[in-house]
C-alpha atoms as a PDB file:
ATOM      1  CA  UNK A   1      15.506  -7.209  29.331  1.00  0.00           C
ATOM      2  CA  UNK A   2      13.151  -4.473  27.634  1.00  0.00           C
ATOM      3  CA  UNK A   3       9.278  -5.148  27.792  1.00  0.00           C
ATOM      4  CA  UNK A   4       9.608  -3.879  24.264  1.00  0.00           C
ATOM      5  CA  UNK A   5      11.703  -7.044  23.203  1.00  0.00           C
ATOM      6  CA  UNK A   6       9.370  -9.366  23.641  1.00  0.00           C
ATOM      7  CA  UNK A   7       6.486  -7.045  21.090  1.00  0.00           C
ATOM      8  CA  UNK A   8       7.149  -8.269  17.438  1.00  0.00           C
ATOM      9  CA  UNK A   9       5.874  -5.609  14.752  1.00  0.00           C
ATOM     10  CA  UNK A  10       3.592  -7.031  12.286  1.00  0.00           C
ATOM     11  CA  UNK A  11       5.562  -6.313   9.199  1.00  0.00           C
ATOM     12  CA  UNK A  12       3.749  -3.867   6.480  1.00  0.00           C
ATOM     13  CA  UNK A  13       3.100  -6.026   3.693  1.00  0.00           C
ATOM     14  CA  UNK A  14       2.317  -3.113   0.775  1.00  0.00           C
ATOM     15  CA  UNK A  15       3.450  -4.554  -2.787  1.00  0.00           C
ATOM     16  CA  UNK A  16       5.276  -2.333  -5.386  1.00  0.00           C
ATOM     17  CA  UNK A  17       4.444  -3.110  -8.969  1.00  0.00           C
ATOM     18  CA  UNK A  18       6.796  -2.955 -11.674  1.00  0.00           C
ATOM     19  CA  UNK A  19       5.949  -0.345 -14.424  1.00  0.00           C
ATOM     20  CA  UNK A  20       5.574  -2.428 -17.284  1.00  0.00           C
ATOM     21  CA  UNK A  21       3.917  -5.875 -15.813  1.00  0.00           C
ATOM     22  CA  UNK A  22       0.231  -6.469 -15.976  1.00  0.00           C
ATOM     23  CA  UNK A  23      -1.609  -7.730 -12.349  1.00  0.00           C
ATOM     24  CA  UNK A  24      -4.958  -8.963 -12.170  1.00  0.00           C
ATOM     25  CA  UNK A  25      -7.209 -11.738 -10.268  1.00  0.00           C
ATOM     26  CA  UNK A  26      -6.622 -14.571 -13.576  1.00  0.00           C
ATOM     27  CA  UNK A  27      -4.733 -15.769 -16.178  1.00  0.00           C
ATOM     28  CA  UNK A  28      -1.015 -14.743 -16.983  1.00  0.00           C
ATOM     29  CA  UNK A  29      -1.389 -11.139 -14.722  1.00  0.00           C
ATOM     30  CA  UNK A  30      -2.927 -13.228 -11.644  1.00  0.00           C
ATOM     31  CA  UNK A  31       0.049 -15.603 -11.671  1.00  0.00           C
ATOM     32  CA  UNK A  32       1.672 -12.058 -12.123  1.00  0.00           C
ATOM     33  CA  UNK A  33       0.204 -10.783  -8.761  1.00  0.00           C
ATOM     34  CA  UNK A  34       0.204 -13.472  -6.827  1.00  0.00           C
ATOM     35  CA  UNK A  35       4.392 -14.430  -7.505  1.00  0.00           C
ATOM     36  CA  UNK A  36       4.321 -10.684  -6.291  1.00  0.00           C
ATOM     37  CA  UNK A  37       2.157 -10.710  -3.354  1.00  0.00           C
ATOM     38  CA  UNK A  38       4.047 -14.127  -1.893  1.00  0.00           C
ATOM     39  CA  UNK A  39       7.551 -12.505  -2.363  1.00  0.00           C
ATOM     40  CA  UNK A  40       6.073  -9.600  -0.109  1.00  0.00           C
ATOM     41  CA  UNK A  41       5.056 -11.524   2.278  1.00  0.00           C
ATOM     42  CA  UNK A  42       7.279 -14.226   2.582  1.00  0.00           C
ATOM     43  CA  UNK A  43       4.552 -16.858   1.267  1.00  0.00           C
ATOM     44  CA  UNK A  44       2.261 -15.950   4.663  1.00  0.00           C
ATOM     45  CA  UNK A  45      -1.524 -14.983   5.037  1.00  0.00           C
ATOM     46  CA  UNK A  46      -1.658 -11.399   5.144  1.00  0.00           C
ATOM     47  CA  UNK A  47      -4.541 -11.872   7.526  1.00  0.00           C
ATOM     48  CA  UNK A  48      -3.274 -14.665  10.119  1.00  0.00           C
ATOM     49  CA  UNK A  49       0.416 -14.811   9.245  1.00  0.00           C
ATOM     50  CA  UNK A  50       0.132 -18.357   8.636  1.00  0.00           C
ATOM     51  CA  UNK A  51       3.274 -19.807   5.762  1.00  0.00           C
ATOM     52  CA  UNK A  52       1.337 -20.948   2.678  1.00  0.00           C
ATOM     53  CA  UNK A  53       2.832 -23.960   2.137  1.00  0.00           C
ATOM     54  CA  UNK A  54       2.270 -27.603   3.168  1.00  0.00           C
ATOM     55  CA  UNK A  55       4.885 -30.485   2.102  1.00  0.00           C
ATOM     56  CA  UNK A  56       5.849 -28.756  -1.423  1.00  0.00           C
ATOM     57  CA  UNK A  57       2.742 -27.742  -2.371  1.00  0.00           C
ATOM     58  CA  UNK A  58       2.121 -23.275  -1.889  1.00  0.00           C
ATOM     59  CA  UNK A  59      -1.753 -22.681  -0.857  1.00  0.00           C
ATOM     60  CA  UNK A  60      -3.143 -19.808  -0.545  1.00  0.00           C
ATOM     61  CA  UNK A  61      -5.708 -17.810  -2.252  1.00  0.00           C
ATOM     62  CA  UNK A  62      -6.056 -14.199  -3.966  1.00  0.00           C
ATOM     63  CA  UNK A  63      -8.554 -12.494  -2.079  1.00  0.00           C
ATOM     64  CA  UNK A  64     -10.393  -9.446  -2.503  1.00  0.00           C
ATOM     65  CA  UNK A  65     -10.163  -6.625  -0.024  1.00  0.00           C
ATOM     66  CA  UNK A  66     -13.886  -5.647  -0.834  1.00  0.00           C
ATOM     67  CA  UNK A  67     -16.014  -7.795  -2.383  1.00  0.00           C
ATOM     68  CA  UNK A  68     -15.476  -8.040  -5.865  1.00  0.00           C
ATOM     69  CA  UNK A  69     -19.836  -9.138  -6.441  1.00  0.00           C
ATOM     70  CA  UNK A  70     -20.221  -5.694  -5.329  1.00  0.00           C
ATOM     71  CA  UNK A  71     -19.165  -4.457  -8.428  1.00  0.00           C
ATOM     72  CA  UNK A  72     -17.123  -7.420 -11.209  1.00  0.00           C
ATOM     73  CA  UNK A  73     -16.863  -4.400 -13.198  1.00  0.00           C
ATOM     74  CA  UNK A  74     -13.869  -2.491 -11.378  1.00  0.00           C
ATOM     75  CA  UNK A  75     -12.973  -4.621  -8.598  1.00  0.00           C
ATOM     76  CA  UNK A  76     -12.662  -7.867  -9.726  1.00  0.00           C
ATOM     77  CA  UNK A  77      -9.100  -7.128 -11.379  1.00  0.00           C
ATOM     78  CA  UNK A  78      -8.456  -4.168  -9.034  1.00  0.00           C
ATOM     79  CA  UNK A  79      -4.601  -5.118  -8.488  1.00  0.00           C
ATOM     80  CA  UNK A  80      -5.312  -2.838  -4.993  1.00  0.00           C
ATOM     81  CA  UNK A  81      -8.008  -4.561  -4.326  1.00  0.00           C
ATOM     82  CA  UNK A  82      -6.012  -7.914  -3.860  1.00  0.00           C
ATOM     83  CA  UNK A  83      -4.314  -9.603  -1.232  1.00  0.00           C
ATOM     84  CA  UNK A  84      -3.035 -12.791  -0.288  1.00  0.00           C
ATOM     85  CA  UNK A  85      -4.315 -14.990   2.034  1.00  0.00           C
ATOM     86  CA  UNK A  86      -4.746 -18.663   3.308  1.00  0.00           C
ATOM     87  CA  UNK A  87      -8.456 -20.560   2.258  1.00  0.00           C
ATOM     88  CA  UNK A  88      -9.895 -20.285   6.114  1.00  0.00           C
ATOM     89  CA  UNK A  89      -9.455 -16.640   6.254  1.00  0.00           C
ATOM     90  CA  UNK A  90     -10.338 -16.076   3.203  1.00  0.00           C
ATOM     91  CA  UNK A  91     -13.414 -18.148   2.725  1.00  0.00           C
ATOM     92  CA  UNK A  92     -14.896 -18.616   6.658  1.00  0.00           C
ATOM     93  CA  UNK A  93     -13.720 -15.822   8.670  1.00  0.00           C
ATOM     94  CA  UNK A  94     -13.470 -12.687   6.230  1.00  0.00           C
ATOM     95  CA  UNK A  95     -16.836 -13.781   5.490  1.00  0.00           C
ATOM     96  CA  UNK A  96     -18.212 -13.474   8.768  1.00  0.00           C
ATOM     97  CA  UNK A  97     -20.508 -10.284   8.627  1.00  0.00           C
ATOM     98  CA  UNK A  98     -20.190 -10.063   5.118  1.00  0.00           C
ATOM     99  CA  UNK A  99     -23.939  -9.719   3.825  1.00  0.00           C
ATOM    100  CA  UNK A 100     -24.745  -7.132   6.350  1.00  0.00           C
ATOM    101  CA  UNK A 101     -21.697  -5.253   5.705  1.00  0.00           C
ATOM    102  CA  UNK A 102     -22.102  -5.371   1.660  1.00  0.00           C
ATOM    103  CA  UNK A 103     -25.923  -4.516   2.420  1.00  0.00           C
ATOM    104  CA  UNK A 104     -24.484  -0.856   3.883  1.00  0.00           C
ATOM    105  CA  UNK A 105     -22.015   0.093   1.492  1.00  0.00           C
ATOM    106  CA  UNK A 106     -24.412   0.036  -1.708  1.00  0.00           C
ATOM    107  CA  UNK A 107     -24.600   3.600  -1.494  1.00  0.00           C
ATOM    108  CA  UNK A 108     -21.005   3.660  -1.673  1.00  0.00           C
ATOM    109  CA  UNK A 109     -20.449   1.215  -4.118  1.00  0.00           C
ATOM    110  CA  UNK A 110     -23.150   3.673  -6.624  1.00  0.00           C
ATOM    111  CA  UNK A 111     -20.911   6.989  -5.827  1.00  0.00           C
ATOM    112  CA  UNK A 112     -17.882   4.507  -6.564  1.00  0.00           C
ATOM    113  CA  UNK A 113     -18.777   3.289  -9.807  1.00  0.00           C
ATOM    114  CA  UNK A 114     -20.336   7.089 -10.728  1.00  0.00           C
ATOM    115  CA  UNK A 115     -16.653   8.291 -10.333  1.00  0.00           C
ATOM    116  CA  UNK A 116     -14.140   5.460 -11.363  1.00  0.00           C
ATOM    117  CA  UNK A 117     -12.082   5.564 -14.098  1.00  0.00           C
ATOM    118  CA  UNK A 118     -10.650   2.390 -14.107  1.00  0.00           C
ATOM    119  CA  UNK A 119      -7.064   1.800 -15.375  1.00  0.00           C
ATOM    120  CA  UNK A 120      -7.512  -2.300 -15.295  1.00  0.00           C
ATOM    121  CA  UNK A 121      -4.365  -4.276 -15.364  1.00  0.00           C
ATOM    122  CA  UNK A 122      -1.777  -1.799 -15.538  1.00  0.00           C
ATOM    123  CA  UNK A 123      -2.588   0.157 -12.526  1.00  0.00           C
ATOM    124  CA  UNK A 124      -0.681   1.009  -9.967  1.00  0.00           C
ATOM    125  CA  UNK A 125      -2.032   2.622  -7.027  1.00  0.00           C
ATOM    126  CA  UNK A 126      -4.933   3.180  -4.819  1.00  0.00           C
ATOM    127  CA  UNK A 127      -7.130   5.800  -7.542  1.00  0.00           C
ATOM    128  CA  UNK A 128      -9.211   8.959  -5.740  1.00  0.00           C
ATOM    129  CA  UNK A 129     -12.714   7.072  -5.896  1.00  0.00           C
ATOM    130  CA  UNK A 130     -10.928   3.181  -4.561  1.00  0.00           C
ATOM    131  CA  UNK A 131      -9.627   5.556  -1.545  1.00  0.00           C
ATOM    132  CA  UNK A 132     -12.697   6.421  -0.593  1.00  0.00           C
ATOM    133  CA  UNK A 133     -15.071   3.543  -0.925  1.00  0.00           C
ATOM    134  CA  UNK A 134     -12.149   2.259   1.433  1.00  0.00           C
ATOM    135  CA  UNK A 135     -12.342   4.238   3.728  1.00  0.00           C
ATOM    136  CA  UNK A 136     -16.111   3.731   3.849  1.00  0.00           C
ATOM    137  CA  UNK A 137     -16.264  -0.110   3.850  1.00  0.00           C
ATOM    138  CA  UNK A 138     -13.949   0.352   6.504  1.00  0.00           C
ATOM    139  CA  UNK A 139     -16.286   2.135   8.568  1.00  0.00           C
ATOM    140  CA  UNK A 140     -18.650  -0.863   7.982  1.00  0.00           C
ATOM    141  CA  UNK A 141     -16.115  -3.600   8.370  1.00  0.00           C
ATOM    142  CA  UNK A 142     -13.277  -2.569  11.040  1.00  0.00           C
ATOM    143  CA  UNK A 143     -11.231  -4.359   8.850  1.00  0.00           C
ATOM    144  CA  UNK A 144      -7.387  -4.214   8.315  1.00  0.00           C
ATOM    145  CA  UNK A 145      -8.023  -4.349   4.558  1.00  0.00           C
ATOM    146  CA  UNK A 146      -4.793  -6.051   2.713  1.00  0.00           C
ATOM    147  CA  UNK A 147      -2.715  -5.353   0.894  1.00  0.00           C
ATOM    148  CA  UNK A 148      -2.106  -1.839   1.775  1.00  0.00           C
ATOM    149  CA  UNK A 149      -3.647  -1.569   4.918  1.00  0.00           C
ATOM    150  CA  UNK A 150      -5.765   0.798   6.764  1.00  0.00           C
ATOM    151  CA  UNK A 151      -5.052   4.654   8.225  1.00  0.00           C
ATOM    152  CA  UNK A 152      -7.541   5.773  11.048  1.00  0.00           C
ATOM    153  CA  UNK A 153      -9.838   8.419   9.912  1.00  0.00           C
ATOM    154  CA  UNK A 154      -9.260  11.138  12.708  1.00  0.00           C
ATOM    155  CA  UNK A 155      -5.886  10.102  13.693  1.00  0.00           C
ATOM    156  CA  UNK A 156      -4.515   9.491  10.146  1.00  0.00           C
ATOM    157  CA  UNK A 157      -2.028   6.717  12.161  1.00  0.00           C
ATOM    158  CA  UNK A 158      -1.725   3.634   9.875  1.00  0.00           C
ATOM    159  CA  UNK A 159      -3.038   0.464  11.559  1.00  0.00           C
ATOM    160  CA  UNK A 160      -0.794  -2.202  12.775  1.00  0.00           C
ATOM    161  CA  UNK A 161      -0.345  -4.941  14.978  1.00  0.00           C
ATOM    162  CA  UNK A 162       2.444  -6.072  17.526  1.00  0.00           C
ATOM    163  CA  UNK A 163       2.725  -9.827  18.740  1.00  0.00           C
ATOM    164  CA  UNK A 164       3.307  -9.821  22.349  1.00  0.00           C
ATOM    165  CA  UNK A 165       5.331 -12.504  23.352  1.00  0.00           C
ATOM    166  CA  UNK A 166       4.971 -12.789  27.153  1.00  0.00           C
ATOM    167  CA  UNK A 167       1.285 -13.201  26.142  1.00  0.00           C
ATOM    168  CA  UNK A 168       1.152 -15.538  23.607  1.00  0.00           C
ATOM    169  CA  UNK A 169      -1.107 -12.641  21.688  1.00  0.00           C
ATOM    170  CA  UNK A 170      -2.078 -10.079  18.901  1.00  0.00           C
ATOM    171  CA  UNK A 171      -1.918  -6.537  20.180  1.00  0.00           C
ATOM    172  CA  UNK A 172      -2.747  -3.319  18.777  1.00  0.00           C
ATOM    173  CA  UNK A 173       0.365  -1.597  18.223  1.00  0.00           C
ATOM    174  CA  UNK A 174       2.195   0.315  20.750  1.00  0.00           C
ATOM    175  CA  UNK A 175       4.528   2.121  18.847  1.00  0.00           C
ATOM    176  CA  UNK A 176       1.426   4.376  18.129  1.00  0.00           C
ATOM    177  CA  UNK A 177      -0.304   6.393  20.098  1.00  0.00           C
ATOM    178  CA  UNK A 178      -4.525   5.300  18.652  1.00  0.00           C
ATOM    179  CA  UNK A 179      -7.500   6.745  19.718  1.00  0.00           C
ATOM    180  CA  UNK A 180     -10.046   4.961  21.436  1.00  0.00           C
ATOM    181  CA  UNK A 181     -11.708   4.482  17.948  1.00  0.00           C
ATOM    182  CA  UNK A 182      -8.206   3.258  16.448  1.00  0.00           C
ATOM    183  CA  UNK A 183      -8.466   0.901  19.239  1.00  0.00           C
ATOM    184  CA  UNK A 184     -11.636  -0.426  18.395  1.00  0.00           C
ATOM    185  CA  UNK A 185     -11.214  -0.805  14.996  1.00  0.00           C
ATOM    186  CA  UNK A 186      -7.881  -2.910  15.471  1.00  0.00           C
ATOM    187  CA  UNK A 187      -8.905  -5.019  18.278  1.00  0.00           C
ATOM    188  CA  UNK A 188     -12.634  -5.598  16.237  1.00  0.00           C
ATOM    189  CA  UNK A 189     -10.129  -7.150  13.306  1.00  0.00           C
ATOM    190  CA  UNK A 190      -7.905  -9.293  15.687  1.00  0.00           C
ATOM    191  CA  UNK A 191     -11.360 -10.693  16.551  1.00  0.00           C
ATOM    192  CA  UNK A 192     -12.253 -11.077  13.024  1.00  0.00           C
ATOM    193  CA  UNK A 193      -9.797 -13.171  12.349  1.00  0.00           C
ATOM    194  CA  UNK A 194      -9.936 -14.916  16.144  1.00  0.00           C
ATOM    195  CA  UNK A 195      -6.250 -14.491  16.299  1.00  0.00           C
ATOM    196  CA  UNK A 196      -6.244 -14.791  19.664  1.00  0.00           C
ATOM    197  CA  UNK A 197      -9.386 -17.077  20.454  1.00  0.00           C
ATOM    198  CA  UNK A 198      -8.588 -20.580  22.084  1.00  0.00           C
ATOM    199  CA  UNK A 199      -8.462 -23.352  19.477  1.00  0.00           C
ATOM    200  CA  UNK A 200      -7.209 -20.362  16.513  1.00  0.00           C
ATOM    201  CA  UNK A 201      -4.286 -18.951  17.682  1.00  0.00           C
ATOM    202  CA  UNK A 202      -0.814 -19.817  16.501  1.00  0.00           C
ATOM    203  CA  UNK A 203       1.444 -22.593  18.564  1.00  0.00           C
ATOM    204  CA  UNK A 204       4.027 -22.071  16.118  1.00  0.00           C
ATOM    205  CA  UNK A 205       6.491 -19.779  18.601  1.00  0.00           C
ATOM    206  CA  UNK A 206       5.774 -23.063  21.339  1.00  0.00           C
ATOM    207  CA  UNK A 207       6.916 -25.623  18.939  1.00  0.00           C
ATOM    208  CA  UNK A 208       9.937 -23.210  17.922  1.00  0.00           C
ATOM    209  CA  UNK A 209      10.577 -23.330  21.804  1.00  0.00           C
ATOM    210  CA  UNK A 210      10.501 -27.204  22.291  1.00  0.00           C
ATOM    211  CA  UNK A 211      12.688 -27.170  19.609  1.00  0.00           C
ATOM    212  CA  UNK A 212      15.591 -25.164  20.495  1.00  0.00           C
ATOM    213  CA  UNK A 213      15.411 -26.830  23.783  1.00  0.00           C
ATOM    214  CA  UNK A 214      15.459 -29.933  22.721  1.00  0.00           C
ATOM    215  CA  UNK A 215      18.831 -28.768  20.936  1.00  0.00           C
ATOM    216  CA  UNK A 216      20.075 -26.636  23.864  1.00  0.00           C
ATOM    217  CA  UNK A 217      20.178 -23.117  22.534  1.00  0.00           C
ATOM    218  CA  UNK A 218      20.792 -23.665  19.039  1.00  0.00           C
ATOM    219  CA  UNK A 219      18.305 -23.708  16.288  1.00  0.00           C
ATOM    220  CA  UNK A 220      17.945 -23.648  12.165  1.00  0.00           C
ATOM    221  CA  UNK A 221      17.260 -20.378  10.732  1.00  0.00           C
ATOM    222  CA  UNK A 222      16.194 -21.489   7.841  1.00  0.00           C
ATOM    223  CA  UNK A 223      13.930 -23.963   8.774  1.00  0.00           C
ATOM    224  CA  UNK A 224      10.331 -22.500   8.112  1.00  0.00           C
ATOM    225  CA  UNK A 225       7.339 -22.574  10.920  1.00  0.00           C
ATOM    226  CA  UNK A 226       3.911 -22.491  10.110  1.00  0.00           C
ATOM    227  CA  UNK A 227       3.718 -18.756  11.287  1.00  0.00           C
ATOM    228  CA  UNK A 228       5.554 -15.921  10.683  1.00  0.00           C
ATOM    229  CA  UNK A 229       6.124 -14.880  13.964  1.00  0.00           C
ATOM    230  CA  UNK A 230       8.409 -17.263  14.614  1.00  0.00           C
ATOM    231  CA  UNK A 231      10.632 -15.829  11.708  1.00  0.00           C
ATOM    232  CA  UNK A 232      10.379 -11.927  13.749  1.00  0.00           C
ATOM    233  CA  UNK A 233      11.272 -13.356  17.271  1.00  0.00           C
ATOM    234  CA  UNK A 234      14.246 -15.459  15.279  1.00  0.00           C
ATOM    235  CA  UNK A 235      14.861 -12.220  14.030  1.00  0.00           C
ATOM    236  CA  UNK A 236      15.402 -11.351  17.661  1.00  0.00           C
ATOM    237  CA  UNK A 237      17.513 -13.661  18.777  1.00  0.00           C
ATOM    238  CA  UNK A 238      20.689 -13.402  15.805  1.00  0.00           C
ATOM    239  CA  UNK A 239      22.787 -11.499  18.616  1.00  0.00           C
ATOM    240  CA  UNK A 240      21.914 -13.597  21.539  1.00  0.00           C
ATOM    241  CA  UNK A 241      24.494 -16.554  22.872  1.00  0.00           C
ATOM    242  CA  UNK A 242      23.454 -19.847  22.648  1.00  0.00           C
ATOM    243  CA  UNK A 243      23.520 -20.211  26.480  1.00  0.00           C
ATOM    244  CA  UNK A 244      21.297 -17.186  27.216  1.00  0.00           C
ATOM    245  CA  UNK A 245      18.700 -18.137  23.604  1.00  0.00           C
ATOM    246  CA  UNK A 246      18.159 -21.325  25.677  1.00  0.00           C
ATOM    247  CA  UNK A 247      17.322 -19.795  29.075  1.00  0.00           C
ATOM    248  CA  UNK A 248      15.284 -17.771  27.420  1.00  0.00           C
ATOM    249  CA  UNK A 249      13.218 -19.770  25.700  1.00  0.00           C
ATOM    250  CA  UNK A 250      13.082 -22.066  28.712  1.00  0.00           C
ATOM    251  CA  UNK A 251      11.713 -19.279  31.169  1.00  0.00           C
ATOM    252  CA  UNK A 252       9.301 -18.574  27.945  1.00  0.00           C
ATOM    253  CA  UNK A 253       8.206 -22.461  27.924  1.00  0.00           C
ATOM    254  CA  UNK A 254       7.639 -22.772  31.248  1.00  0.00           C
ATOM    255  CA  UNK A 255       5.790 -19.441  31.250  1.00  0.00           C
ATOM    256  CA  UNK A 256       3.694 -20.440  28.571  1.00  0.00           C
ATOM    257  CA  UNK A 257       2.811 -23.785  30.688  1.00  0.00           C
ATOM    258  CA  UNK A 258       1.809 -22.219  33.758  1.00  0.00           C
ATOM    259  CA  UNK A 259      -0.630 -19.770  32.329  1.00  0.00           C
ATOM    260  CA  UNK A 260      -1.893 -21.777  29.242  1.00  0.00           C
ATOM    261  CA  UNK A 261      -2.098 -25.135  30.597  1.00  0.00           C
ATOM    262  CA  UNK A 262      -5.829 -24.602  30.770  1.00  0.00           C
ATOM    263  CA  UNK A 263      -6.186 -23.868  27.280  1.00  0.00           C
END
């Protein structure tokens, strides 16, 4: 079996907004946006990849990309300026940093509002000046801003991120060939978001293991896992025999017990 098998893309999560609908951060053209935004997504954290719902409640929160107190004005209801995400990312972890980082951008954020000609509800795409304080908080940040995402500035390679199986971790992707500073930038936003720290990271793919072991090869498609890897590596696994799905995911269990038994 391919190496490559067992490295899930990250899917790209970039909305497209109907013509004649309003988005926003409230009223009627938030619940506009964020219907939108958990289509897209599937109803997961574009941050973590963790499913918004608990029981039959949805969570999750509308989040802005850059800080919307660094100028209410034009970001607040920036539609591009608005992702979705679950309350710990969006309220402990993008936070981390964030006075420092808002702190160097105010030279930015003057230029920005000096050129902005803001379109409010009805726009939709990324305007000339938004593109550029991006680019520029990014520089700051070495975040994977959401909901459209981030290109490296030399390479011009959109970032994105692979889930590598074998390891049980987030990877920067290798169907890309980044720079050192690509690197950086990626693996400084997997820490971020401590995707891959001890007591963080997703179990989600080991309870989707016990599971179809426990039912010897077979499992429920539509049964939903609290992250949406799981739903990529099912993804995986539609062509695959029930006899070889469970030795599989056996040699994967076991795997995953002898190396993380410390953890």
């Amino acid at each position: 079996m391919k190496n490559d098998f067992f490295l899930l893309d990250i899917p790209d999560f970039s909305p497209s907004y109907e013509e004649k609908i309003e988005y926003g951060y409230k009223n009627k053209a938030g619940k506009n946006l964020l219907e939108l935004l958990r289509n897209i997504s599937k109803n997961h954290c574009m941050y973590c990849y963790a499913l918004l719902k608990s029981d039959r409640v949805d969570t999750g929160n509308l989040e802005h990309s850059i800080e919307k107190k660094l100028d209410e004005e034009h970001l607040e209801e920036c539609v591009q300026n608005i992702a979705l995400t679950c309350s710990h990312c969006n309220q402990s972890l993008k936070r981390t940093g964030e006075e420092e980082r808002c702190k160097k951008i105010l030279p930015q954020i003057e230029l920005f509002r000096e050129k902005v000609n803001c379109s409010g509800k009805m726009c939709k795409q990324e305007c000339g000046p938004y593109k550029e304080l991006k680019q520029e908080y990014g520089k700051v940040s070495r975040i994977i801003l959401q909901p459209h995402g981030v290109h490296g500035i030399n390479s011009q390679l959109k970032y994105c991120l692979q889930y590598d199986v074998k390891n049980a971790e987030f990877i920067p992707s290798t169907r890309y060939q980044y720079d050192e500073n690509d690197i950086d930038y990626i693996e400084h936003h997997i820490n971020q978001f401590r995707l891959n720290d001890i007591g963080f990271k997703t179990n989600a793919l080991v309870e989707f293991l016990e599971d179809v072991i426990n039912a010897d090869g077979k499992y429920r498609e539509k049964k939903k896992y609290s992250n949406y890897i799981v739903d990529l590596f099912m993804e995986k696994l539609k062509d695959f025999s029930q006899t070889d799905i469970l030795k599989l995911c056996e040699n994967l269990y076991t795997q995953y017990f002898l190396e993380f038994r410390s953890e």
